[in-house]
C-alpha atoms as a PDB file:
ATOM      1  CA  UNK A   1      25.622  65.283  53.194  1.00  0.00           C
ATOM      2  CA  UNK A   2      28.881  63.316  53.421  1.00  0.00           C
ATOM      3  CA  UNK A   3      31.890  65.023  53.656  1.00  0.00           C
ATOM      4  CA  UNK A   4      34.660  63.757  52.245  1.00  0.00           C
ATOM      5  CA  UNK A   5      38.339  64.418  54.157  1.00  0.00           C
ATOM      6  CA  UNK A   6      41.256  65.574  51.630  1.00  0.00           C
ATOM      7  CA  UNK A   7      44.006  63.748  51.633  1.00  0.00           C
ATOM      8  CA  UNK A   8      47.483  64.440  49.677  1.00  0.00           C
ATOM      9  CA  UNK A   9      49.359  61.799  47.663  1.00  0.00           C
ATOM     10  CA  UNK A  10      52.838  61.439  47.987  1.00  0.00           C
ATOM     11  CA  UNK A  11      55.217  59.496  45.365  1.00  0.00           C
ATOM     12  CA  UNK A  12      57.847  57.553  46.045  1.00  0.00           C
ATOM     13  CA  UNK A  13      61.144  57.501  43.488  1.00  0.00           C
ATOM     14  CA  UNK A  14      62.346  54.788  45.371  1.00  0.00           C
ATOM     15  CA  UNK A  15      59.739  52.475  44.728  1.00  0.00           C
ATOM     16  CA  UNK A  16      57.052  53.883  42.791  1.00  0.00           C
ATOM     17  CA  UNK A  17      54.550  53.607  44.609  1.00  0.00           C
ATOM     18  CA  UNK A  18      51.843  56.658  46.131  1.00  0.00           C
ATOM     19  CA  UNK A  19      51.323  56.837  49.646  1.00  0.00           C
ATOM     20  CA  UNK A  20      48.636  59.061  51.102  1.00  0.00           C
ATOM     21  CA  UNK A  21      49.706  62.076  53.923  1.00  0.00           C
ATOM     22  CA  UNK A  22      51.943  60.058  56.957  1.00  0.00           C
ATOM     23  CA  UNK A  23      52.175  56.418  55.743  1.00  0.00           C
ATOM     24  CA  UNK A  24      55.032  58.163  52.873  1.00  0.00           C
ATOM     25  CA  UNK A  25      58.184  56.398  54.440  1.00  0.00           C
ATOM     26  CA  UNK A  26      60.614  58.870  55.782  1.00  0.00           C
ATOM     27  CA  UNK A  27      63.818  58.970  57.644  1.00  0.00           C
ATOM     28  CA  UNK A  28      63.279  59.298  61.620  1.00  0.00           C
ATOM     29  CA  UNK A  29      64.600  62.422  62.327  1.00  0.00           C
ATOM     30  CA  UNK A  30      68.105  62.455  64.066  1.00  0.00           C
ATOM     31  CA  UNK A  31      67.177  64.020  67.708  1.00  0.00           C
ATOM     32  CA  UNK A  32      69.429  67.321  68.361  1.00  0.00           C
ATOM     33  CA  UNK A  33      71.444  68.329  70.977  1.00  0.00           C
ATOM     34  CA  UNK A  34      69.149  69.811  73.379  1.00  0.00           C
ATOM     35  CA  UNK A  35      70.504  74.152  72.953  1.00  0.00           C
ATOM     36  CA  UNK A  36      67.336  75.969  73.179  1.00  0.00           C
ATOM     37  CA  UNK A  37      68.461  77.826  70.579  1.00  0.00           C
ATOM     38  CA  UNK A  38      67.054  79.744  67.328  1.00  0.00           C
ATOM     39  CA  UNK A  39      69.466  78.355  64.661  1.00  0.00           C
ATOM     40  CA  UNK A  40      68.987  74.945  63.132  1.00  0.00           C
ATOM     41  CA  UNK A  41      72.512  73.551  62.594  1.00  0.00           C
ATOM     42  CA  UNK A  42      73.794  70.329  64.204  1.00  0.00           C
ATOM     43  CA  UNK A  43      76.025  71.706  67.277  1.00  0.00           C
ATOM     44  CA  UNK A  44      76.839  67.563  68.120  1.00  0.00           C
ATOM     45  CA  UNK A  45      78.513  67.272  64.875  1.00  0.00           C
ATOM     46  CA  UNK A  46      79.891  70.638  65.292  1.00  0.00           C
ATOM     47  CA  UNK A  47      81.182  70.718  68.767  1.00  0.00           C
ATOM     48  CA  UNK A  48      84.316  72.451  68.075  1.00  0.00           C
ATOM     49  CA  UNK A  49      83.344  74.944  66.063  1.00  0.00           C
ATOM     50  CA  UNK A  50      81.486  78.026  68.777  1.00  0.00           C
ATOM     51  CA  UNK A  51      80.982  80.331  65.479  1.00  0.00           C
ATOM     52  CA  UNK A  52      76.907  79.557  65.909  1.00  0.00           C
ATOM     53  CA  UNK A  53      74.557  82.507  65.167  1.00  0.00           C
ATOM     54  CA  UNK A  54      72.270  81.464  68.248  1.00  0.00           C
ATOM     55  CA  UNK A  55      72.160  82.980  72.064  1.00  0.00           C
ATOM     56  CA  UNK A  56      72.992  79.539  73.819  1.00  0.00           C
ATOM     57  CA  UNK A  57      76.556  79.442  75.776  1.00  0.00           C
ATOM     58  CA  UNK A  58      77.721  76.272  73.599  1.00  0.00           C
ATOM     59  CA  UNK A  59      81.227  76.843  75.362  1.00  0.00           C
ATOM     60  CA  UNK A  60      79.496  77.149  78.931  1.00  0.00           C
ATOM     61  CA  UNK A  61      78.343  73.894  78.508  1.00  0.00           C
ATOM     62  CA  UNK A  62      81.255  72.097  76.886  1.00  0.00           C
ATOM     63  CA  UNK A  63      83.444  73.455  79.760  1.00  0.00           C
ATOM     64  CA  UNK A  64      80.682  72.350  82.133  1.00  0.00           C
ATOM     65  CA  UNK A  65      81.745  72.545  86.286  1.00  0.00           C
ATOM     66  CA  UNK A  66      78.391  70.775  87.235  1.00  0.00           C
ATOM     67  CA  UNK A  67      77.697  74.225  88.630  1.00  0.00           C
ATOM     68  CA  UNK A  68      74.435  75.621  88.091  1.00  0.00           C
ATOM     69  CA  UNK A  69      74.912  79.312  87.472  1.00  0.00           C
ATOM     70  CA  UNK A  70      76.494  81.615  84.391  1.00  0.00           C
ATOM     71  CA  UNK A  71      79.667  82.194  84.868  1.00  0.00           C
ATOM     72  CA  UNK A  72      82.270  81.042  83.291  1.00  0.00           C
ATOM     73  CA  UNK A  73      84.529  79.367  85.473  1.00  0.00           C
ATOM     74  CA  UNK A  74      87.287  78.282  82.959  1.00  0.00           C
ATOM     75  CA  UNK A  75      87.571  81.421  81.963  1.00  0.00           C
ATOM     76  CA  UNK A  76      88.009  82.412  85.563  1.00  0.00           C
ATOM     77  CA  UNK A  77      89.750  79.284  86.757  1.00  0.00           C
ATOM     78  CA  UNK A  78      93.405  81.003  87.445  1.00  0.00           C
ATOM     79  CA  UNK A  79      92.142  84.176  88.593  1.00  0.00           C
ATOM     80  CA  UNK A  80      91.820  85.698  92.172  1.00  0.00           C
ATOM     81  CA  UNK A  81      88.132  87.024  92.031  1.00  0.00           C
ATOM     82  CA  UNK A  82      85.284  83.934  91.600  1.00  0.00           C
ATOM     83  CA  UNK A  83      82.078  86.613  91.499  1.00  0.00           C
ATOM     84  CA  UNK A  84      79.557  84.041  90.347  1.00  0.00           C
ATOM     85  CA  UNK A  85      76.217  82.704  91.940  1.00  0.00           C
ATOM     86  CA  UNK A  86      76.866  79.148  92.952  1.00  0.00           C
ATOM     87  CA  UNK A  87      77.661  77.498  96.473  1.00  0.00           C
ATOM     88  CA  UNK A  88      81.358  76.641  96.107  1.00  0.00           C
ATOM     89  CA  UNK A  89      83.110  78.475  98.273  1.00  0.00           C
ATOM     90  CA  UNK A  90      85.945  80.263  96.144  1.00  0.00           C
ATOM     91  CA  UNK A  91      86.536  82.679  98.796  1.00  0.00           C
ATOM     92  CA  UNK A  92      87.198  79.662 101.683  1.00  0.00           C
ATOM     93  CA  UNK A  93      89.536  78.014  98.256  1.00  0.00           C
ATOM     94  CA  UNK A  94      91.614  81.161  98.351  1.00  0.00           C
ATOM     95  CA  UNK A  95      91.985  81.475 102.274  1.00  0.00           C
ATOM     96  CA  UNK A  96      93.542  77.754 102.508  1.00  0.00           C
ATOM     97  CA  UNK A  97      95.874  78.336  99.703  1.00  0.00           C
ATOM     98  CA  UNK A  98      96.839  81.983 101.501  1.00  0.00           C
ATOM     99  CA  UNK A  99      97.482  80.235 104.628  1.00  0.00           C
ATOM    100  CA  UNK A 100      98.599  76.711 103.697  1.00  0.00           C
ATOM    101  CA  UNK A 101     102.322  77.578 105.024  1.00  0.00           C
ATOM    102  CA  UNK A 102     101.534  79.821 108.000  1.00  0.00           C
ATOM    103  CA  UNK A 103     103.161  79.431 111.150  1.00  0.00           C
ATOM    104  CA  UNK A 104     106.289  77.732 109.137  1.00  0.00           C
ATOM    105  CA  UNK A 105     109.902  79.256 109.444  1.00  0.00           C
ATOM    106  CA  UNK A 106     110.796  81.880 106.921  1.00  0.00           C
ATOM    107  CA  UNK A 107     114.199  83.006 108.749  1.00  0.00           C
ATOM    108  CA  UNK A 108     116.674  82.165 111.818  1.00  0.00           C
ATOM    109  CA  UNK A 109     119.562  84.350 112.776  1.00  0.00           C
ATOM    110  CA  UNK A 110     121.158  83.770 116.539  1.00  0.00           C
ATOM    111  CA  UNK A 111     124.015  84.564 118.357  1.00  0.00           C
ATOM    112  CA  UNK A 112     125.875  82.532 121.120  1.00  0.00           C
ATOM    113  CA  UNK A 113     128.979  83.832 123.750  1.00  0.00           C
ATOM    114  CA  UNK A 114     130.915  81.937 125.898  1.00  0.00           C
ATOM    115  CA  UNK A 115     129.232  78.738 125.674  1.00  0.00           C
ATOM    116  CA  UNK A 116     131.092  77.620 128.747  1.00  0.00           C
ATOM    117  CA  UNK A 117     131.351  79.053 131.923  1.00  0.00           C
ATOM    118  CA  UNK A 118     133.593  78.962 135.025  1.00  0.00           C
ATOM    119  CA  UNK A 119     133.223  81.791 137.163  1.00  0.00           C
ATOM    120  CA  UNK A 120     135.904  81.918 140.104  1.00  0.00           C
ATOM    121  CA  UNK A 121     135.038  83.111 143.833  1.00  0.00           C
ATOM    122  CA  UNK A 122     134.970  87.402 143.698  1.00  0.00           C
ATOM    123  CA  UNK A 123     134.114  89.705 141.435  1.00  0.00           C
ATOM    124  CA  UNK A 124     133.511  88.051 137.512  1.00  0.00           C
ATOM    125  CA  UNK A 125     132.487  89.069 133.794  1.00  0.00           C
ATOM    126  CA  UNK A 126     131.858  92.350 132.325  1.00  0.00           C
ATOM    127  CA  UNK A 127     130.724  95.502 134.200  1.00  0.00           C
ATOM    128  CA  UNK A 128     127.162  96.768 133.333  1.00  0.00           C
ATOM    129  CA  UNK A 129     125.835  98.360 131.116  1.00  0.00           C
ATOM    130  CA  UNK A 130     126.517  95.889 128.586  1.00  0.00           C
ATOM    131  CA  UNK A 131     125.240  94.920 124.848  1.00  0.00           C
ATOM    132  CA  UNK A 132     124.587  91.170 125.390  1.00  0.00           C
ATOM    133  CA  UNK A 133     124.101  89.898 121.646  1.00  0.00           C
ATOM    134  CA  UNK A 134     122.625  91.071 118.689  1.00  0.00           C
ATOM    135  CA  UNK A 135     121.013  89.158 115.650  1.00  0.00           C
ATOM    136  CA  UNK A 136     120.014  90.540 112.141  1.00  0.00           C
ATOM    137  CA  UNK A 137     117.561  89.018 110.058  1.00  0.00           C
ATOM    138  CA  UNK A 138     117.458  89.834 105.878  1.00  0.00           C
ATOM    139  CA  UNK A 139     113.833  90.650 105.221  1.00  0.00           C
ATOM    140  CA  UNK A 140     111.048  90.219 106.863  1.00  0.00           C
ATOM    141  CA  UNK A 141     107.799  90.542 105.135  1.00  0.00           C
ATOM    142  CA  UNK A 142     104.569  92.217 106.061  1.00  0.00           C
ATOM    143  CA  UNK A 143     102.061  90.066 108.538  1.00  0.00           C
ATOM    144  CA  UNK A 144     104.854  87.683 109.440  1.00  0.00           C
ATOM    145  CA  UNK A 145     106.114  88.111 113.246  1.00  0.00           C
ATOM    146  CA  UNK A 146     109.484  87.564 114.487  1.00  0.00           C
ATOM    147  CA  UNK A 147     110.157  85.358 118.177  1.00  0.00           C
ATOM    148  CA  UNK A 148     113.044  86.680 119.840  1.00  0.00           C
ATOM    149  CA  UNK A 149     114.561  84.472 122.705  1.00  0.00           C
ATOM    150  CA  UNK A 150     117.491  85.199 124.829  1.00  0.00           C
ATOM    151  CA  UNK A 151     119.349  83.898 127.880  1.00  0.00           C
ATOM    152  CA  UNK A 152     122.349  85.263 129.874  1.00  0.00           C
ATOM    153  CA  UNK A 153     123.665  85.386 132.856  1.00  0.00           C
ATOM    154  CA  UNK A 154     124.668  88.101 135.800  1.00  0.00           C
ATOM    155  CA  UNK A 155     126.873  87.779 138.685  1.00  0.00           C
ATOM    156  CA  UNK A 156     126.033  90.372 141.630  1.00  0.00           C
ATOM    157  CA  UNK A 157     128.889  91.714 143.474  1.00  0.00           C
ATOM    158  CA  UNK A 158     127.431  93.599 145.467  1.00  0.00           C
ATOM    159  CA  UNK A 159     126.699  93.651 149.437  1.00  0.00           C
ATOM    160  CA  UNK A 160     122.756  94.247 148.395  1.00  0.00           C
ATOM    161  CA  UNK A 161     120.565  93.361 146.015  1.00  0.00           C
ATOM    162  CA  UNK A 162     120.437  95.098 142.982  1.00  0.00           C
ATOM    163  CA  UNK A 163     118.238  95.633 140.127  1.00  0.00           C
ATOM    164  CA  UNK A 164     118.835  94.495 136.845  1.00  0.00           C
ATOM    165  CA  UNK A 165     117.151  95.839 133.475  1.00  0.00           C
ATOM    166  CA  UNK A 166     117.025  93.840 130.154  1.00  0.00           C
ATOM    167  CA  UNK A 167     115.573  95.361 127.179  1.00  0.00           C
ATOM    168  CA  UNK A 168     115.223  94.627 123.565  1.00  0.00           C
ATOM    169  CA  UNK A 169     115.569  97.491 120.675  1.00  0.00           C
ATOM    170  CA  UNK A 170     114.622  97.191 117.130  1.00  0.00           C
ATOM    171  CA  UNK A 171     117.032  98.737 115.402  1.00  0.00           C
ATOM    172  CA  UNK A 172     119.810 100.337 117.315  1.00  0.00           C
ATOM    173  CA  UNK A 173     119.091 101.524 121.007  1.00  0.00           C
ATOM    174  CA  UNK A 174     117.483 104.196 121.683  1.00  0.00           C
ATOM    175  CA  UNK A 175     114.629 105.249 123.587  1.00  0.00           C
ATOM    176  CA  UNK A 176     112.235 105.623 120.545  1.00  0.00           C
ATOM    177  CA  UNK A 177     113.184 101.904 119.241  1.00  0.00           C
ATOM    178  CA  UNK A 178     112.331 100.126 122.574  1.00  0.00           C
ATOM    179  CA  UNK A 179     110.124  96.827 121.799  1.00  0.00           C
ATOM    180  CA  UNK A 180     110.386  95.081 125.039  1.00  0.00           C
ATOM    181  CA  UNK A 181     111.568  96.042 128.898  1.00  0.00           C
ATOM    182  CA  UNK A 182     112.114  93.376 131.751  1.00  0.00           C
ATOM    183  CA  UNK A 183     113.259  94.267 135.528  1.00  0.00           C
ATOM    184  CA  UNK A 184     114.098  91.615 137.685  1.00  0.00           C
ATOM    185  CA  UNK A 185     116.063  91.875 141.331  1.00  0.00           C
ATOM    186  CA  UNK A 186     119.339  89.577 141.792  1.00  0.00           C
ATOM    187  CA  UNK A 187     119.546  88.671 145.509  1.00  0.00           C
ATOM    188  CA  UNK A 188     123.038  90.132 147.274  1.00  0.00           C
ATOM    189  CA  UNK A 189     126.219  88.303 147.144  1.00  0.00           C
ATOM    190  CA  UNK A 190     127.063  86.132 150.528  1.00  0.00           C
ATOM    191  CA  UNK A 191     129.629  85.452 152.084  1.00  0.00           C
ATOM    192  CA  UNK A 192     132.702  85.403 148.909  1.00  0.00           C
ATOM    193  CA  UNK A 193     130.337  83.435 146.552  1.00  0.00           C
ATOM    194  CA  UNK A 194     128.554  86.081 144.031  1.00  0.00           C
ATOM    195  CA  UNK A 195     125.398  85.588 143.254  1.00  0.00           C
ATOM    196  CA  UNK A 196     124.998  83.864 140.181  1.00  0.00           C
ATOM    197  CA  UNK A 197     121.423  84.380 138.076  1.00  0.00           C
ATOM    198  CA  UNK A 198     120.094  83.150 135.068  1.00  0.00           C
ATOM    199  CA  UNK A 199     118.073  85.534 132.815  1.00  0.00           C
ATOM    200  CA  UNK A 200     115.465  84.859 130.136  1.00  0.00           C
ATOM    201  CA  UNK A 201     114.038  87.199 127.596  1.00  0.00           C
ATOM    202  CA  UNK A 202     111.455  86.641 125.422  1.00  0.00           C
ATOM    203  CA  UNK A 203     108.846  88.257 123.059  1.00  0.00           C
ATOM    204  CA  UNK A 204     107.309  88.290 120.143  1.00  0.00           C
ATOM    205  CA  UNK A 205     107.562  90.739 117.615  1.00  0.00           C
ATOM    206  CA  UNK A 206     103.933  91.265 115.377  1.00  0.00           C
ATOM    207  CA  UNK A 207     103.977  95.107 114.531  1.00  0.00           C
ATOM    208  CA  UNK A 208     105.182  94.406 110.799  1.00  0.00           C
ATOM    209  CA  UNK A 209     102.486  96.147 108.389  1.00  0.00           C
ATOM    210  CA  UNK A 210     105.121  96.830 105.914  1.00  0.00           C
ATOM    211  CA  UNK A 211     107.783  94.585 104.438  1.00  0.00           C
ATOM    212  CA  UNK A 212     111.450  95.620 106.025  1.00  0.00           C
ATOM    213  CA  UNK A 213     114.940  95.154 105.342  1.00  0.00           C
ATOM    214  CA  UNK A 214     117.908  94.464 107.558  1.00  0.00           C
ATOM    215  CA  UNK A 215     116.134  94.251 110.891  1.00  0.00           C
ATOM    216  CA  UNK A 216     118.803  94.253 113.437  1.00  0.00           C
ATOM    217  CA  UNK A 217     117.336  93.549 117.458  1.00  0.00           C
ATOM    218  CA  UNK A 218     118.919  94.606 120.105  1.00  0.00           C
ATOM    219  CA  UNK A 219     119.466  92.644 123.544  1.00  0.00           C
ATOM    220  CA  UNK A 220     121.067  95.199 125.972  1.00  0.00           C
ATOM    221  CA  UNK A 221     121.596  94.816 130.263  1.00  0.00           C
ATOM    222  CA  UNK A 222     121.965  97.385 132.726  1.00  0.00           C
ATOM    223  CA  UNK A 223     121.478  98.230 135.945  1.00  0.00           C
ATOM    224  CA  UNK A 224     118.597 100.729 137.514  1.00  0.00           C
ATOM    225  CA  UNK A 225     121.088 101.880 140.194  1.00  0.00           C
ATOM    226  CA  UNK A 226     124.507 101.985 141.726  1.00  0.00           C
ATOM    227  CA  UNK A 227     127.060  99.182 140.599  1.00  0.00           C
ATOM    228  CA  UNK A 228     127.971  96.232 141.200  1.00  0.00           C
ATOM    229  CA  UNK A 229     126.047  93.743 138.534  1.00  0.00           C
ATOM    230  CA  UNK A 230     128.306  92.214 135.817  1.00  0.00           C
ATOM    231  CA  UNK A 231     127.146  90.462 132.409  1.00  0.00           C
ATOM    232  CA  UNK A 232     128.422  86.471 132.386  1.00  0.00           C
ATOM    233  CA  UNK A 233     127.631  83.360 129.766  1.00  0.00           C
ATOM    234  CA  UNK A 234     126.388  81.023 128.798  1.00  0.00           C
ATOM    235  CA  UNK A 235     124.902  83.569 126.346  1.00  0.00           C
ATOM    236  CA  UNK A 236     122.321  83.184 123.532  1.00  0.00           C
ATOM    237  CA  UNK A 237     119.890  85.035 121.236  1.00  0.00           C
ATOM    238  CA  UNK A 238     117.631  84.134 118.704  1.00  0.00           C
ATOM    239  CA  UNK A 239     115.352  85.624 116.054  1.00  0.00           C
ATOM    240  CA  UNK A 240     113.309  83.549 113.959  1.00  0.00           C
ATOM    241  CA  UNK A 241     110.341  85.022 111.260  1.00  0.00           C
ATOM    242  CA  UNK A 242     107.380  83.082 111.320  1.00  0.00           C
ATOM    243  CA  UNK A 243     104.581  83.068 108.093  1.00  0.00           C
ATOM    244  CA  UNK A 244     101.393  84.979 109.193  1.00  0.00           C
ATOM    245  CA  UNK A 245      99.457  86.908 109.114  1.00  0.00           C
ATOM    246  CA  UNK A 246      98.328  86.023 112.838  1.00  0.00           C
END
């Protein structure tokens, strides 16, 4: 027995002639877009439009990052959080931008007193205790810290050597605003020349964990015991806020 395969004719308008199964000429079919999708509509020629009844992310990959995971980062582009599943770093992003200006100068207030000097032989300047400057800065914000640096002088006119105490308040003085505490001796005066010292202050100020206003410091000298110690210039104090945090 021969069997005989069925084949289906197929007529063409175009030229009239029959062709049997495959050999009909036909159009090559235009290759789609690669979606994975369930809907057969031409997204290429529709790229715009995102109003396709289909599960695929059309927008994810028009806006694509090169990134492989789900999220979408346009959406997320200009926002804080970057919760998605991929090896940029967002958070290290954030950190560089946070601390691109820290360490830079936000604020500088100072105060300088009698720049110039000229003590004669005997007893000279002002009679401890004395405010030696004081220097207000407008805001400073929370995590920034503030360097305070100061330099005065004292003249001792006293037969023995005294004891001098410089301390720094935040705020006005008072025990319960004391930042910073420095003792120091100053050698006895000789003969009728006083004893003439330089002192430096310095410190820096980090306890900010809230923003404040008007913060006013302090620089005060006095003496642990007895008399004798007077405040002289050159005098100067500064405050400058740094950017943190630290």
């Amino acid at each position: 027995m021969i069997k005989i395969k069925k084949y289906k004719c197929h007529y063409n308008d175009e030229d009239g002639n029959y062709y049997v199964d495959n050999s009909y000429p036909q159009k090559k079919k235009k290759k789609k877009e690669s979606h994975d999708c369930c809907y057969d509509y031409d997204h290429k020629e529709d790229k715009e439009s995102y109003n396709w009844y289909c599960d695929h992310d059309h927008k994810e990959d028009k806006e694509s990052y090169n990134w492989y995971c789900d999220h979408d980062h346009k959406e997320d582009k200009d926002k804080e959080s970057h919760d998605c599943y991929c090896d940029h770093d967002h958070k290290e992003d954030k950190d560089k931008d946070k601390n691109k200006d820290k360490g830079k100068l936000v604020e500088f207030a100072y105060q300088n007193a009698s720049p110039i000097s000229n003590l004669p032989p005997g007893p000279g300047g002002l009679a401890l205790p004395q405010t030696v400057a004081a220097v207000t800065l407008n805001e400073v914000k929370a995590g920034n810290v503030v360097s305070l640096n100061g330099l005065f002088h004292i003249n001792n006119d006293s037969p023995a050597v005294q004891d001098l105490v410089a301390n720094i308040y935040r705020g006005i003085p008072s025990p319960g605003n004391l930042i910073y505490r420095k003792v120091i001796e100053i050698d006895k005066a000789e003969f009728v020349n006083d004893d003439f010292t330089e002192v430096v202050v310095q410190y820096v100020d980090d306890s900010f964990r809230t923003t404040q206003e008007n913060v006013t410091y302090t620089l005060v000298a006095t003496q642990r015991t007895g008399s004798g110690l007077f405040l002289a210039g050159p005098i100067t104090f500064t405050a400058t806020e740094i950017k943190g945090p630290f």
